[in-house]
C-alpha atoms as a PDB file:
ATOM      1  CA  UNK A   1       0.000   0.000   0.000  1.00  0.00           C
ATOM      2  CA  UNK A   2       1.407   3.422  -1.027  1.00  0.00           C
ATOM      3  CA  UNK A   3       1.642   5.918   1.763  1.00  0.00           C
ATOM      4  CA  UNK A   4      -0.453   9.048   1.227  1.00  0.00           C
ATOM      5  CA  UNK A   5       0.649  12.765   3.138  1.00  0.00           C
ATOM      6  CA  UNK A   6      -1.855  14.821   3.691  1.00  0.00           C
ATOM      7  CA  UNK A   7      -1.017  18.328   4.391  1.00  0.00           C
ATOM      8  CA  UNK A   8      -2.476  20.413   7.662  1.00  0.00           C
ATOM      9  CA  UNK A   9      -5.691  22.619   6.730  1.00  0.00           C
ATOM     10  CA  UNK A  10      -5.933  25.926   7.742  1.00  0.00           C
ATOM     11  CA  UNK A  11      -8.748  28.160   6.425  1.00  0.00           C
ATOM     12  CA  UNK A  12      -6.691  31.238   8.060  1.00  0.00           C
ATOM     13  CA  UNK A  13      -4.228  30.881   5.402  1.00  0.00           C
ATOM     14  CA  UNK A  14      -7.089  31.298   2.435  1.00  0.00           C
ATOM     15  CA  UNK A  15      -8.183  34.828   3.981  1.00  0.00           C
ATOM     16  CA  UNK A  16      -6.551  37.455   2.534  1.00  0.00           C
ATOM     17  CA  UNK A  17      -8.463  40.433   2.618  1.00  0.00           C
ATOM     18  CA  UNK A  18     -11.244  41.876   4.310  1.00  0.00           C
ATOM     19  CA  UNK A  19     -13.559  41.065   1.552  1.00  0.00           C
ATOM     20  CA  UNK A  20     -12.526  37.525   2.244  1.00  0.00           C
ATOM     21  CA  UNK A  21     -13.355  37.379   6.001  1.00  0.00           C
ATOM     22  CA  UNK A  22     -16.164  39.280   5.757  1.00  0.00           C
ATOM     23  CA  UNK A  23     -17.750  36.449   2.904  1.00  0.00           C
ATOM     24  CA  UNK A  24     -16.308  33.486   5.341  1.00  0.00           C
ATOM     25  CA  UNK A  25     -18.106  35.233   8.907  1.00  0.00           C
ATOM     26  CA  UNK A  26     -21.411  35.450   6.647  1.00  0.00           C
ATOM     27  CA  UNK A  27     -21.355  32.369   5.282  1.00  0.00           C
ATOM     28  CA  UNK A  28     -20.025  30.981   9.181  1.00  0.00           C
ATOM     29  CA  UNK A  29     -23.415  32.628  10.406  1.00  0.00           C
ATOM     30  CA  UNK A  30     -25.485  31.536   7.749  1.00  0.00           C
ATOM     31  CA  UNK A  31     -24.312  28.012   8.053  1.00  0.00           C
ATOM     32  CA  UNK A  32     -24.147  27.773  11.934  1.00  0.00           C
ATOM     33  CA  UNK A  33     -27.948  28.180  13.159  1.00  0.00           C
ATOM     34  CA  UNK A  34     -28.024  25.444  15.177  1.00  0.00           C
ATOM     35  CA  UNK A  35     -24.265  25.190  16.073  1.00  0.00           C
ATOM     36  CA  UNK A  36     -23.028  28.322  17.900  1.00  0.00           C
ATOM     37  CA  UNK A  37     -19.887  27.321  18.432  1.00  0.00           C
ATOM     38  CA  UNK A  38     -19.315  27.656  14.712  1.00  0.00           C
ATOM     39  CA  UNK A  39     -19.543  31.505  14.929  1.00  0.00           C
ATOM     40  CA  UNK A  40     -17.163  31.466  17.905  1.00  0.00           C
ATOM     41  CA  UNK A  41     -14.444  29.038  15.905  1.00  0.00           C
ATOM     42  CA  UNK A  42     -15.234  31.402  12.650  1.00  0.00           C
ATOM     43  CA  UNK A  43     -14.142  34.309  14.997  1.00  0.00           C
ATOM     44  CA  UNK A  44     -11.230  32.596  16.760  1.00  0.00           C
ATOM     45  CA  UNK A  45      -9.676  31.976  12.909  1.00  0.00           C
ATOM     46  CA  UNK A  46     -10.238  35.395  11.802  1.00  0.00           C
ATOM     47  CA  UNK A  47      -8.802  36.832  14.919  1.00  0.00           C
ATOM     48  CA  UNK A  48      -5.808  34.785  13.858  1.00  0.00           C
ATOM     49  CA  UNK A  49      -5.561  36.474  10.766  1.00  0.00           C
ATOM     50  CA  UNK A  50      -6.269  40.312  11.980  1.00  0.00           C
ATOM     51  CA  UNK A  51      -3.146  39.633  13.980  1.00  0.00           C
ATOM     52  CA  UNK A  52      -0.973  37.897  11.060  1.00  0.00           C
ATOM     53  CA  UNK A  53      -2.094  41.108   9.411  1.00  0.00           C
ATOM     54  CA  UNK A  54      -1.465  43.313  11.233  1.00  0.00           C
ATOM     55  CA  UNK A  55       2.561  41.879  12.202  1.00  0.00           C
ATOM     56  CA  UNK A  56       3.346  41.600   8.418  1.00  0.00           C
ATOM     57  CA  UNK A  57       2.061  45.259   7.885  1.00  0.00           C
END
């Protein structure tokens, strides 16, 4: 059997700009009616990026 790698996913590292977090906190709400703990996860990655932004700026 052939080994497979599978790389660590991050959806921090596919938000870019603001336009991009804003879609991914909308689509977070929309998606997470019955699951509030999606919204707080959606915010805990996009606090993540606000402060990789902010360091590389």
């Amino acid at each position: 059997m052939e080994d497979v790698t599978f790389t660590r996913y991050d959806t921090a590292d596919y938000l870019k700009t603001e336009a991009d977090i804003a879609a991914y906190l909308k689509a977070a709400m929309e998606g997470s009616e019955d699951d509030p703990a999606c919204i707080t996860r959606a915010m805990e990655v996009v606090a993540r990026v606000r402060k990789t932004i902010c360091v590389a700026s």
